[in-house]
PDB file of N, CA and C in Angstrom:
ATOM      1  N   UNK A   1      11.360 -30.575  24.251  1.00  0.00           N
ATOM      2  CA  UNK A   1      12.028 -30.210  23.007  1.00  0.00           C
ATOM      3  C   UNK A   1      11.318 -29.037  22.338  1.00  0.00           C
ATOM      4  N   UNK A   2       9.782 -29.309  22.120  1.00  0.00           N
ATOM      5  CA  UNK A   2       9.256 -28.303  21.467  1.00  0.00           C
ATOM      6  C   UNK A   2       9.569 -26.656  22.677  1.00  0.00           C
ATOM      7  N   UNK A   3       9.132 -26.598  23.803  1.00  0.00           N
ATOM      8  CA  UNK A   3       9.419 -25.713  24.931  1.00  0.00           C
ATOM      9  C   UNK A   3      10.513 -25.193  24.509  1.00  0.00           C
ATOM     10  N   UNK A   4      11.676 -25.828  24.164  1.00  0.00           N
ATOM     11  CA  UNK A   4      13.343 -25.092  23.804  1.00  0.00           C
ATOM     12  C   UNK A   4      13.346 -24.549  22.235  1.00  0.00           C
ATOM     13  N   UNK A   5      12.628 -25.209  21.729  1.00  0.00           N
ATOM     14  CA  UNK A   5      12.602 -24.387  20.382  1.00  0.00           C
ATOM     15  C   UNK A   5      11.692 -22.931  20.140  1.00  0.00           C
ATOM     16  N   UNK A   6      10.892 -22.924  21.169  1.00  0.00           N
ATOM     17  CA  UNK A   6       9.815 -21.813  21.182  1.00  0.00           C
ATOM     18  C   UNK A   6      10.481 -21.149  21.923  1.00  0.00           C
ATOM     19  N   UNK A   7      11.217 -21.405  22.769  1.00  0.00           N
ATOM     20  CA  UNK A   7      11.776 -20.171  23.812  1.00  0.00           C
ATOM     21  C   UNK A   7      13.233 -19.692  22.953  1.00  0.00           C
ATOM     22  N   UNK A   8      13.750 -20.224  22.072  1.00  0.00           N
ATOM     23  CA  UNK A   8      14.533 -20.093  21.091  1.00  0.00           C
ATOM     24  C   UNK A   8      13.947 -19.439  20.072  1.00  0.00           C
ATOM     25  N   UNK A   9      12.794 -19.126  19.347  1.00  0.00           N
ATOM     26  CA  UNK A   9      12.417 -18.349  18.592  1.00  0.00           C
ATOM     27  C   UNK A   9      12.110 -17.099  19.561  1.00  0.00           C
ATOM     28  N   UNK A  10      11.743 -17.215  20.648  1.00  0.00           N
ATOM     29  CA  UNK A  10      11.114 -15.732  21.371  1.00  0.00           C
ATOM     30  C   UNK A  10      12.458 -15.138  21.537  1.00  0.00           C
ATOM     31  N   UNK A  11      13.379 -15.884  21.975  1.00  0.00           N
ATOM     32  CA  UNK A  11      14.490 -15.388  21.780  1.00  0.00           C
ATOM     33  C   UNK A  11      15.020 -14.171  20.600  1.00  0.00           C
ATOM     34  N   UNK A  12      15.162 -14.960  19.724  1.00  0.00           N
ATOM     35  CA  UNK A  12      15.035 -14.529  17.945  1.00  0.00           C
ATOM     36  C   UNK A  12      14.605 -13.705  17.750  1.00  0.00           C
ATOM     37  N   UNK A  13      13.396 -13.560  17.908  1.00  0.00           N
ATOM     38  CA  UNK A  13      12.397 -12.447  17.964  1.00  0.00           C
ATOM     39  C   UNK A  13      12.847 -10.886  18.321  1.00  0.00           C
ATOM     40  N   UNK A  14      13.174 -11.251  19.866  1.00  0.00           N
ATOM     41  CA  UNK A  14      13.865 -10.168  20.751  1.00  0.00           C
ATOM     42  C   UNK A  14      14.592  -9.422  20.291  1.00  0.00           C
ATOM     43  N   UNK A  15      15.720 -10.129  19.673  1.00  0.00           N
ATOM     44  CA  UNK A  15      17.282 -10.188  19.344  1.00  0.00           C
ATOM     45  C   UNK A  15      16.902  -9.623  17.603  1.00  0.00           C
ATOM     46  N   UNK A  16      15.949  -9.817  17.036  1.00  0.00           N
ATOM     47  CA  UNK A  16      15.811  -9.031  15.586  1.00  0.00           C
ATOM     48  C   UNK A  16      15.526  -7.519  16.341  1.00  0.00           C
ATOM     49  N   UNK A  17      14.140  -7.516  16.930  1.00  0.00           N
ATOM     50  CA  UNK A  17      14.047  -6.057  17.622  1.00  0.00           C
ATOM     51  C   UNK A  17      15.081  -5.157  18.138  1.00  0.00           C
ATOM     52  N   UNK A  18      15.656  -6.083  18.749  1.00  0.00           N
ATOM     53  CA  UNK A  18      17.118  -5.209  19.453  1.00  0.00           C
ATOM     54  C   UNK A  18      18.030  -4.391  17.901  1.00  0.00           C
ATOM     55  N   UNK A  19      18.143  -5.566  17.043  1.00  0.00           N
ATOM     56  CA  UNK A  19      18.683  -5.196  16.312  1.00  0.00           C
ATOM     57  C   UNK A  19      18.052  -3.878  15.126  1.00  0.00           C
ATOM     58  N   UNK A  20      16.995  -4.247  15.094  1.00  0.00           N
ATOM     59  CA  UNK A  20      16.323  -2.819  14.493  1.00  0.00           C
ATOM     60  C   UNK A  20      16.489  -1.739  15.319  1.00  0.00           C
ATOM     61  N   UNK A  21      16.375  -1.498  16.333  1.00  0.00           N
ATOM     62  CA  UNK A  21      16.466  -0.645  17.103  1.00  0.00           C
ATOM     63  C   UNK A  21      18.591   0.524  17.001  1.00  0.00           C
ATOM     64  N   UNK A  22      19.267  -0.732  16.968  1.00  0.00           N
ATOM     65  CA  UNK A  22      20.381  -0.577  16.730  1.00  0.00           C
ATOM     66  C   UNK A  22      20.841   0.015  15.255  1.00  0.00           C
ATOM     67  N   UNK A  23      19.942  -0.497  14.093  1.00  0.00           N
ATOM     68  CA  UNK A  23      20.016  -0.073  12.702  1.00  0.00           C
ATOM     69  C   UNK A  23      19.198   0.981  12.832  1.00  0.00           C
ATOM     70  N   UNK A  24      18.318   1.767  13.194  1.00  0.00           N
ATOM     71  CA  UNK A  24      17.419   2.685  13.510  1.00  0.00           C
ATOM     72  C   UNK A  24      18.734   3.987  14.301  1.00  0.00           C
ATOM     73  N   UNK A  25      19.560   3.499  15.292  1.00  0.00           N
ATOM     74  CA  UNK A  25      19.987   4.501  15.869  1.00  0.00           C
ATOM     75  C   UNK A  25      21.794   4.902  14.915  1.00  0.00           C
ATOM     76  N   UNK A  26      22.125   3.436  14.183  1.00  0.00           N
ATOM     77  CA  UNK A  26      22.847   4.367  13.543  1.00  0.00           C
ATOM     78  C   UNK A  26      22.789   5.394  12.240  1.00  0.00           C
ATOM     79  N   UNK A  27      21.914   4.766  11.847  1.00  0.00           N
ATOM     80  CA  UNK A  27      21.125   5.381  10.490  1.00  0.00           C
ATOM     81  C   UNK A  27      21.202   7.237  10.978  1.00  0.00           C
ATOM     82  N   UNK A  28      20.993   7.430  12.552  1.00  0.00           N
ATOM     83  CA  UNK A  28      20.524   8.784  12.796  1.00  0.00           C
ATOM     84  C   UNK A  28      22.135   9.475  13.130  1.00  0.00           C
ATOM     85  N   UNK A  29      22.855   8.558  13.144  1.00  0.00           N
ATOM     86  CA  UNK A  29      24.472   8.965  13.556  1.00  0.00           C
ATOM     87  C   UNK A  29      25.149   9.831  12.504  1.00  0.00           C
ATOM     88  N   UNK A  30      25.842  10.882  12.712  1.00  0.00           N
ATOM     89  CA  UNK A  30      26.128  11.317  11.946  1.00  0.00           C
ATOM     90  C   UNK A  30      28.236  11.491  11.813  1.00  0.00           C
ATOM     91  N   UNK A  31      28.707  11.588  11.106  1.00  0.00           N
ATOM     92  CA  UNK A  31      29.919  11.638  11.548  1.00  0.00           C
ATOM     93  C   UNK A  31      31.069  12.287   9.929  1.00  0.00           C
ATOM     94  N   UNK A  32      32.049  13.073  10.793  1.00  0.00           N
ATOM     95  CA  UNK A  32      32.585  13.796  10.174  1.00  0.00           C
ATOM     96  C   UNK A  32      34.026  13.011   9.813  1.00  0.00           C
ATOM     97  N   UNK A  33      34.259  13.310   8.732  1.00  0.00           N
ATOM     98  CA  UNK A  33      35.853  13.257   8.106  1.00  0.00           C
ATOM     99  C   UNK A  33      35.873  14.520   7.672  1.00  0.00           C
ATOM    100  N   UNK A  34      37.530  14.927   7.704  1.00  0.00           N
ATOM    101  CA  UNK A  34      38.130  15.566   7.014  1.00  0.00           C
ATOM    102  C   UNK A  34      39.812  15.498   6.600  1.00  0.00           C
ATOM    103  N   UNK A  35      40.288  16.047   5.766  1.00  0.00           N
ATOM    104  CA  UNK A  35      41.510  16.668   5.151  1.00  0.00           C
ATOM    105  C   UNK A  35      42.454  17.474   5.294  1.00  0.00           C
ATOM    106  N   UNK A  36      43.286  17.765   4.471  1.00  0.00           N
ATOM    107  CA  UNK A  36      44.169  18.858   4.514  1.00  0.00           C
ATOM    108  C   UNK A  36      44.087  19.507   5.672  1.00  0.00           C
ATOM    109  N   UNK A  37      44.463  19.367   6.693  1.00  0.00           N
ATOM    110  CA  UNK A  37      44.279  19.850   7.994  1.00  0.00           C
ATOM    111  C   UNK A  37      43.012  20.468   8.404  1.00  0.00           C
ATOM    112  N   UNK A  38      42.133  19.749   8.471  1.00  0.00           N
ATOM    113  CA  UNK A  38      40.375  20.190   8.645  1.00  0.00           C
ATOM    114  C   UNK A  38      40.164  21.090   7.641  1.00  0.00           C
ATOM    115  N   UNK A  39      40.859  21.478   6.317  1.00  0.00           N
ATOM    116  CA  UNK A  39      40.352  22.832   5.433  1.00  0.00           C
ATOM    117  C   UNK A  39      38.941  22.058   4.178  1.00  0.00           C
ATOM    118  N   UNK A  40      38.863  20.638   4.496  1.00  0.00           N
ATOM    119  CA  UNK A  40      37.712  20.157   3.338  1.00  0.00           C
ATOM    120  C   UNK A  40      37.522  19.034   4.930  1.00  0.00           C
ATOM    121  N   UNK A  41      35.959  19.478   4.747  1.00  0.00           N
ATOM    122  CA  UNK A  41      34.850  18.584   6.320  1.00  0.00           C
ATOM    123  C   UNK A  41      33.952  17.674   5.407  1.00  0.00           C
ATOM    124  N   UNK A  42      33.644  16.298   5.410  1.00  0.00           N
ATOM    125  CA  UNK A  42      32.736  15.886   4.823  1.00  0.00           C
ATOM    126  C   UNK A  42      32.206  15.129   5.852  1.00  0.00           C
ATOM    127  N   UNK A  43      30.817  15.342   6.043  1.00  0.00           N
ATOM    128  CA  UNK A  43      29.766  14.866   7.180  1.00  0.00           C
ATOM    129  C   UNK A  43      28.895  13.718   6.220  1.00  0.00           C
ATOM    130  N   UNK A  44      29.247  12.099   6.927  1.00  0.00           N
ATOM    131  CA  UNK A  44      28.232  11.501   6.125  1.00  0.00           C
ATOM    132  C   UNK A  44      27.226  10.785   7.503  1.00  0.00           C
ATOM    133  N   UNK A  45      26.235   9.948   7.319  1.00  0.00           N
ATOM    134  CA  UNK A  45      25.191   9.545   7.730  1.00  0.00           C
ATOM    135  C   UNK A  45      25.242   7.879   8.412  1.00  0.00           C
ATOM    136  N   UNK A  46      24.460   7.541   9.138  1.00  0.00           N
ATOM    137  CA  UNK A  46      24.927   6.016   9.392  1.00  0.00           C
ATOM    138  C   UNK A  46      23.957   5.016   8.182  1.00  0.00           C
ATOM    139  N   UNK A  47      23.830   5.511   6.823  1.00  0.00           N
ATOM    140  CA  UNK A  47      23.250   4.937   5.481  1.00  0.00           C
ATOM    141  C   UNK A  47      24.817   5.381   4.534  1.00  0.00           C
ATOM    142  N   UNK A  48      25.653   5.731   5.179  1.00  0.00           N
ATOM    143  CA  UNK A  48      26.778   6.430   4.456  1.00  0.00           C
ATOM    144  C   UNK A  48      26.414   7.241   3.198  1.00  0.00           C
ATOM    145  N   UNK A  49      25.720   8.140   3.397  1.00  0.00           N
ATOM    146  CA  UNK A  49      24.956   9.355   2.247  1.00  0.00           C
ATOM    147  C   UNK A  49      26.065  10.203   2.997  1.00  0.00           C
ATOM    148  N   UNK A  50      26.534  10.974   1.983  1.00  0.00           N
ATOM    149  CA  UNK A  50      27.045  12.533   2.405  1.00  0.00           C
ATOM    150  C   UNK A  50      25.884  13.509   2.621  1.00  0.00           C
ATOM    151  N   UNK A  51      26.264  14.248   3.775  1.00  0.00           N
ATOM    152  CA  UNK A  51      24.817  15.379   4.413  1.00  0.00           C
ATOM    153  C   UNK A  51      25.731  16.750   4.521  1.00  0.00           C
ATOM    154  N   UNK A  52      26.772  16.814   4.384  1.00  0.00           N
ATOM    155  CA  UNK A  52      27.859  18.167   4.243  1.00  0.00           C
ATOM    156  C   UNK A  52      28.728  17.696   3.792  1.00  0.00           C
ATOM    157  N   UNK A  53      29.198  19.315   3.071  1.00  0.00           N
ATOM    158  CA  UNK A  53      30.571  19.315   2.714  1.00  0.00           C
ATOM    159  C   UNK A  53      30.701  20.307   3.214  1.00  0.00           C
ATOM    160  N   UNK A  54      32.120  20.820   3.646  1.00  0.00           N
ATOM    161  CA  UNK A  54      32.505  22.207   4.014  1.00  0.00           C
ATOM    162  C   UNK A  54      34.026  22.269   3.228  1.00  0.00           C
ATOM    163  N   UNK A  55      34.208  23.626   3.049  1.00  0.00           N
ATOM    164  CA  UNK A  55      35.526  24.076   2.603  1.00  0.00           C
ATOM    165  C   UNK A  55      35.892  25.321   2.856  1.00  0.00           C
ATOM    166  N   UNK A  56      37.275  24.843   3.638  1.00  0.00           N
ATOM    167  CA  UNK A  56      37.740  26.289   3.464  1.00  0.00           C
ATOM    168  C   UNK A  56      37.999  27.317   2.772  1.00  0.00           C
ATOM    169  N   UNK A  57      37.935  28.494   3.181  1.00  0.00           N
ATOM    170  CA  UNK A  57      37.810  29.451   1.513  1.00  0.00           C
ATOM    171  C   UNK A  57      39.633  29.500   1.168  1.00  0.00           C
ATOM    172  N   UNK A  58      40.236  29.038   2.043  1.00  0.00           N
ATOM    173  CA  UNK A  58      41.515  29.042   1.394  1.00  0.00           C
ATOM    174  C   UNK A  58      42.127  28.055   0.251  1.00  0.00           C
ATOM    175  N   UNK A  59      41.158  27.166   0.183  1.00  0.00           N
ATOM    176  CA  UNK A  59      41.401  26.038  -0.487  1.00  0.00           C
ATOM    177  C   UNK A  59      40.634  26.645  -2.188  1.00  0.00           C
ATOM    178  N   UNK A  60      39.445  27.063  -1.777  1.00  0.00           N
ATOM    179  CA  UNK A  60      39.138  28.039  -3.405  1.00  0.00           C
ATOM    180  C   UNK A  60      40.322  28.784  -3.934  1.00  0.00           C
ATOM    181  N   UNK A  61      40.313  29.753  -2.872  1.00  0.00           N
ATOM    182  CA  UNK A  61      41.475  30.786  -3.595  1.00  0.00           C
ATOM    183  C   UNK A  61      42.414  30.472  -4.264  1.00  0.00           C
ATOM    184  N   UNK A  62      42.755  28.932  -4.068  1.00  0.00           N
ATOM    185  CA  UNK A  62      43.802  28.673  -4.443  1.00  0.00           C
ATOM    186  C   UNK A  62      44.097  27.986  -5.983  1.00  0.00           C
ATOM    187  N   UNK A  63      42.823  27.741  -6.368  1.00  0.00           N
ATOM    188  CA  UNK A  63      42.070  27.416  -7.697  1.00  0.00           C
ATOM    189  C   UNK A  63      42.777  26.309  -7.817  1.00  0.00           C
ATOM    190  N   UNK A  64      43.492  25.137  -6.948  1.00  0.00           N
ATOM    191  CA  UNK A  64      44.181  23.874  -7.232  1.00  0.00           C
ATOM    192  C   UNK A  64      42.615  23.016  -7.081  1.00  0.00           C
ATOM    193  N   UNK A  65      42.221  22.576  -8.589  1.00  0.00           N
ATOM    194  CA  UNK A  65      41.306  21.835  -8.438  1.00  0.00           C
ATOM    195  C   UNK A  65      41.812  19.985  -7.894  1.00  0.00           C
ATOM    196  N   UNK A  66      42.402  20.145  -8.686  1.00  0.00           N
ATOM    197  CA  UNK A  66      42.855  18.428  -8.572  1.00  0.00           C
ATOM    198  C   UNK A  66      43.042  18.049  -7.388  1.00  0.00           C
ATOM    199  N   UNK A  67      44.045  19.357  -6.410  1.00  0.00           N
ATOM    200  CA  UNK A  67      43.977  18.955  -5.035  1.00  0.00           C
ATOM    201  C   UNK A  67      42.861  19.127  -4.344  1.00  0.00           C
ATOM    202  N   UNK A  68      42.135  19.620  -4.492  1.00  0.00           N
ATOM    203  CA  UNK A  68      40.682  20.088  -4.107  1.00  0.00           C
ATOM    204  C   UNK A  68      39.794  18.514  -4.025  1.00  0.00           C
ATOM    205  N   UNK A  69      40.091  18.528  -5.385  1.00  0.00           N
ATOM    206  CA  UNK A  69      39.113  16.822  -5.318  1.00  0.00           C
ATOM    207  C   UNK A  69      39.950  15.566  -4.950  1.00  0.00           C
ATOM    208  N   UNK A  70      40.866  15.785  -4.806  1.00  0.00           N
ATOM    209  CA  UNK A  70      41.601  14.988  -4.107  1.00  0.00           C
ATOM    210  C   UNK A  70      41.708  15.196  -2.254  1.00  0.00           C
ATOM    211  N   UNK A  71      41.778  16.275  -1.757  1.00  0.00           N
ATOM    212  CA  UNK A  71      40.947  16.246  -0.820  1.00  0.00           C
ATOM    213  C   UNK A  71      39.788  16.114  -0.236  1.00  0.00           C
ATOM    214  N   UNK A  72      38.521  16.208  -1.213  1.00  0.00           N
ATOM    215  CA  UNK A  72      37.587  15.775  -1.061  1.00  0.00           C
ATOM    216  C   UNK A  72      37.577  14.278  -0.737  1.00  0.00           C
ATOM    217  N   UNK A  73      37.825  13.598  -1.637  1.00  0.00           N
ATOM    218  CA  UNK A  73      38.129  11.863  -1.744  1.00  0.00           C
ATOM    219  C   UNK A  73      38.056  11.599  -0.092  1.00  0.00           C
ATOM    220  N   UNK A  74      39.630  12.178   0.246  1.00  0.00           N
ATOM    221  CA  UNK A  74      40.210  12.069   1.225  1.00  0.00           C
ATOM    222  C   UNK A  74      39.209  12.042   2.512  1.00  0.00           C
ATOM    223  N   UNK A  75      38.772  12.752   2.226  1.00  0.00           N
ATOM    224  CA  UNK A  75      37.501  13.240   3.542  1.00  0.00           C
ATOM    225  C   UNK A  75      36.638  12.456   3.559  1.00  0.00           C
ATOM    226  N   UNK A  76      36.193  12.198   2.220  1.00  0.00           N
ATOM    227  CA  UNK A  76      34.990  11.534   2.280  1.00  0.00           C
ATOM    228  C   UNK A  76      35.361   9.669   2.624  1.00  0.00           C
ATOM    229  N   UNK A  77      36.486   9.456   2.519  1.00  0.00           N
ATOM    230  CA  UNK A  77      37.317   8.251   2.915  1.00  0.00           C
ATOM    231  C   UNK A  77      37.265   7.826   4.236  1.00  0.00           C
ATOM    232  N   UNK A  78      37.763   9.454   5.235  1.00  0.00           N
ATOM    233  CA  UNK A  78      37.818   9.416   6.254  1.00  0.00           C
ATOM    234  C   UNK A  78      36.785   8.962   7.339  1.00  0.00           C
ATOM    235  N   UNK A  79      35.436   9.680   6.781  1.00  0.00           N
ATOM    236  CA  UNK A  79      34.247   9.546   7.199  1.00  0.00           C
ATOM    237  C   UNK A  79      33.942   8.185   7.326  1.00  0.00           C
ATOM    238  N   UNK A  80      34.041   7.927   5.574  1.00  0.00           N
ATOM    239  CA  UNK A  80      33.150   6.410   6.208  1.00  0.00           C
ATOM    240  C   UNK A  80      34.346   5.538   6.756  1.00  0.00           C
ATOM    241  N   UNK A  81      35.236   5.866   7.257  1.00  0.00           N
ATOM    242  CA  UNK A  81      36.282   4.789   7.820  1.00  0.00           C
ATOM    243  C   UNK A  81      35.480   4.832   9.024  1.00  0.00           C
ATOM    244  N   UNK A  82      35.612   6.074   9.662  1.00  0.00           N
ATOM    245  CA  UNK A  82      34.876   6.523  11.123  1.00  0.00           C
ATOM    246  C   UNK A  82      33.762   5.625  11.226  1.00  0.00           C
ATOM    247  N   UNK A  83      32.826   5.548  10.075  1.00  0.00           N
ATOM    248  CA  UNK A  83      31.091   5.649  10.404  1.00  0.00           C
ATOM    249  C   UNK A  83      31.163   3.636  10.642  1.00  0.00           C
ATOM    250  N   UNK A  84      32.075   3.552   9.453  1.00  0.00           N
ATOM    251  CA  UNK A  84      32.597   1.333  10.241  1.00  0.00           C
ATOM    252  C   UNK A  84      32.861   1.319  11.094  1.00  0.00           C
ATOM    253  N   UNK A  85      33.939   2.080  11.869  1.00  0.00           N
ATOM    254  CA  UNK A  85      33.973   2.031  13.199  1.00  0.00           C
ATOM    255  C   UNK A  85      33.313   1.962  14.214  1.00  0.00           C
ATOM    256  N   UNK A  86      32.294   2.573  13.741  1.00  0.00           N
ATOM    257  CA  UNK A  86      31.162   3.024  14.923  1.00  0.00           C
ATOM    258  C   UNK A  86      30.184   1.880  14.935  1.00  0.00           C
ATOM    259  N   UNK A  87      29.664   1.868  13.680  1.00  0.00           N
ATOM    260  CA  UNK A  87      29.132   0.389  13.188  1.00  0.00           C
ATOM    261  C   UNK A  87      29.651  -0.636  14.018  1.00  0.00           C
ATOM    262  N   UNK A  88      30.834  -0.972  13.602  1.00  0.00           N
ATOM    263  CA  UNK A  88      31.761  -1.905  14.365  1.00  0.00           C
ATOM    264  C   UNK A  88      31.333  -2.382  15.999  1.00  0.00           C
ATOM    265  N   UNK A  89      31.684  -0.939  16.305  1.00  0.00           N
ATOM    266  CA  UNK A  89      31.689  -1.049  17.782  1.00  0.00           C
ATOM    267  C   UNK A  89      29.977  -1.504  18.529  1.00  0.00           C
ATOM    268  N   UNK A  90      28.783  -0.602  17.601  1.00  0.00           N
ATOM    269  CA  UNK A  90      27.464  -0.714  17.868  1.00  0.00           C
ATOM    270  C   UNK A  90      27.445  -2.384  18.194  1.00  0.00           C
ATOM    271  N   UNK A  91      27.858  -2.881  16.664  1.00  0.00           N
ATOM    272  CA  UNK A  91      27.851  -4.118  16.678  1.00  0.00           C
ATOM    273  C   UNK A  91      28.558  -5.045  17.617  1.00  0.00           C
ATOM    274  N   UNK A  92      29.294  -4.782  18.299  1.00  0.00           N
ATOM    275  CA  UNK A  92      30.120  -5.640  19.193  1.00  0.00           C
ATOM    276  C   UNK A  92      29.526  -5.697  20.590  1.00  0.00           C
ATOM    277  N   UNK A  93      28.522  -4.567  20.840  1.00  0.00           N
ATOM    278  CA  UNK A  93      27.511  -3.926  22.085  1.00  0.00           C
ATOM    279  C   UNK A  93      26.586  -5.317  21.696  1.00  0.00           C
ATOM    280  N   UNK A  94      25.968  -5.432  20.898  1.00  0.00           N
ATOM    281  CA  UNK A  94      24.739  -5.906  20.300  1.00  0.00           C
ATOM    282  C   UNK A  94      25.118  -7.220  21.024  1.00  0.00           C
ATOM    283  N   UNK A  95      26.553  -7.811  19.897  1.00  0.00           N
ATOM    284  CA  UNK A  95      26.750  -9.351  19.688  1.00  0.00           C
ATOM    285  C   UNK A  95      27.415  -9.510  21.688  1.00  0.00           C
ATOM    286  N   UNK A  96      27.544  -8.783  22.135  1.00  0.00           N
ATOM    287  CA  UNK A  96      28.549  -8.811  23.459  1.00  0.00           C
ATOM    288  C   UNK A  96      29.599  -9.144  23.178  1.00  0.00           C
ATOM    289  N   UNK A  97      30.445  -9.186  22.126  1.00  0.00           N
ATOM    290  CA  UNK A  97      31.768  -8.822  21.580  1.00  0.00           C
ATOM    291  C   UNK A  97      32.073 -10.391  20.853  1.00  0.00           C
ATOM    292  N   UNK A  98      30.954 -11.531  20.592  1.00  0.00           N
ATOM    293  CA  UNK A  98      30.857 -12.046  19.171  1.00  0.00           C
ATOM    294  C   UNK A  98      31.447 -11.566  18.122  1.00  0.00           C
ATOM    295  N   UNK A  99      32.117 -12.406  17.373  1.00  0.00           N
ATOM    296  CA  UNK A  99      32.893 -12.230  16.130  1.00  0.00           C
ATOM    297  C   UNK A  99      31.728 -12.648  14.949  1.00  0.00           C
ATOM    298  N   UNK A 100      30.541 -12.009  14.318  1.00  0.00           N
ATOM    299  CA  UNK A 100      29.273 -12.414  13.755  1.00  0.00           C
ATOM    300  C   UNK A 100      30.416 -13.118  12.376  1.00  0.00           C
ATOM    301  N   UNK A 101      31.617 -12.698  11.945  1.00  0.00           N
ATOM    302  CA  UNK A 101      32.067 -12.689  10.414  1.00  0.00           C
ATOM    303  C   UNK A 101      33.225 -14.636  10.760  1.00  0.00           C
ATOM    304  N   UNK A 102      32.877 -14.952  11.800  1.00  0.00           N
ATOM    305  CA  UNK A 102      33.392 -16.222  12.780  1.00  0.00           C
ATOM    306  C   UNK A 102      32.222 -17.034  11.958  1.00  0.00           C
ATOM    307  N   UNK A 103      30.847 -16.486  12.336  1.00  0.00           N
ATOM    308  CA  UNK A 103      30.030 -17.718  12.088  1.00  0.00           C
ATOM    309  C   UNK A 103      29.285 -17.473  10.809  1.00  0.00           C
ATOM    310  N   UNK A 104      30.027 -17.132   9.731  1.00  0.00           N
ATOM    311  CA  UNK A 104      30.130 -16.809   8.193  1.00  0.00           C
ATOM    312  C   UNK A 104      28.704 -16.121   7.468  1.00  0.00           C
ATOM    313  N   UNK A 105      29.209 -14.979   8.290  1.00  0.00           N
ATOM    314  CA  UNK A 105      28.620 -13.834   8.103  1.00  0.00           C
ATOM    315  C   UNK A 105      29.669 -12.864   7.909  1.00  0.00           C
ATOM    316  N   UNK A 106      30.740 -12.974   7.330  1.00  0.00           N
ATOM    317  CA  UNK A 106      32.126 -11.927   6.610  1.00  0.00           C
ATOM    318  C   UNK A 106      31.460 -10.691   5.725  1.00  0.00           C
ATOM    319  N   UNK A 107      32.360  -9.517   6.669  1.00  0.00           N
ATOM    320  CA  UNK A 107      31.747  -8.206   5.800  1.00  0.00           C
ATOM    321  C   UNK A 107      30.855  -7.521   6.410  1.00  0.00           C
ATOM    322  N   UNK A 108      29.737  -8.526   7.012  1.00  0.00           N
ATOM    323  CA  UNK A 108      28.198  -7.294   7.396  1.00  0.00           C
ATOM    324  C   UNK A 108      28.964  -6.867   9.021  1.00  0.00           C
ATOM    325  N   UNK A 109      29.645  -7.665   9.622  1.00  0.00           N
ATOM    326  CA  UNK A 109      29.974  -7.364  11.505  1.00  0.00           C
ATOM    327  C   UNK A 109      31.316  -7.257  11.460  1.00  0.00           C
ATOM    328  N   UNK A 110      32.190  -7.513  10.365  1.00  0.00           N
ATOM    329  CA  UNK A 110      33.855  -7.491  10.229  1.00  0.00           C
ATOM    330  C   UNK A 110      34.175  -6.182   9.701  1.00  0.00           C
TER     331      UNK A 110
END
């Protein structure tokens, strides 16, 4: 009994490491959304920080602020939709395609 519980924590052990390793490599991921037909790029981080913005200069010229920041939104929406995704998927590598939000953990692997 004790033998299965110790080889069950070394287990544990492993399986936290793995997982740092996994929070370590998306943290370095980087990933783009954009808008209005690619004319506003927003690049955020796997901490979801924005690290760029880009804009097209046609979108200045055009002095439509509201749409401007409303494309921004948009982008920056896009991104982190992407950057869950990726998350998502990291996570499904990790769990070997475990449902973690099954065994009520909802939100952090869903």
């Amino acid at each position: 009994m004790i033998e299965g519980v110790t080889n069950l924590l070394r287990q544990f052990h492993k399986m936290q490491g793995e997982m740092k390793k996994i929070q370590e490599q998306i943290a370095r991921e980087e990933i783009t959304g954009s808008s209005g037909g690619e004319m506003v790029k927003v690049t955020i981080n796997g901490r979801f920080e924005v690290v760029d913005v880009q804009l097209d200069r046609k979108v200045l010229e055009e002095n439509e602020v509201n749409m401007l920041e409303n494309m921004i939104v948009a982008a920056m929406n896009n991104a982190i939709a992407k950057m869950q995704e990726l998350v998502k998927e990291k996570m499904k590598e990790f769990t070997g395609g475990l449902n973690l939000g099954e065994l009520g953990i909802p939100g952090l692997f869903s």
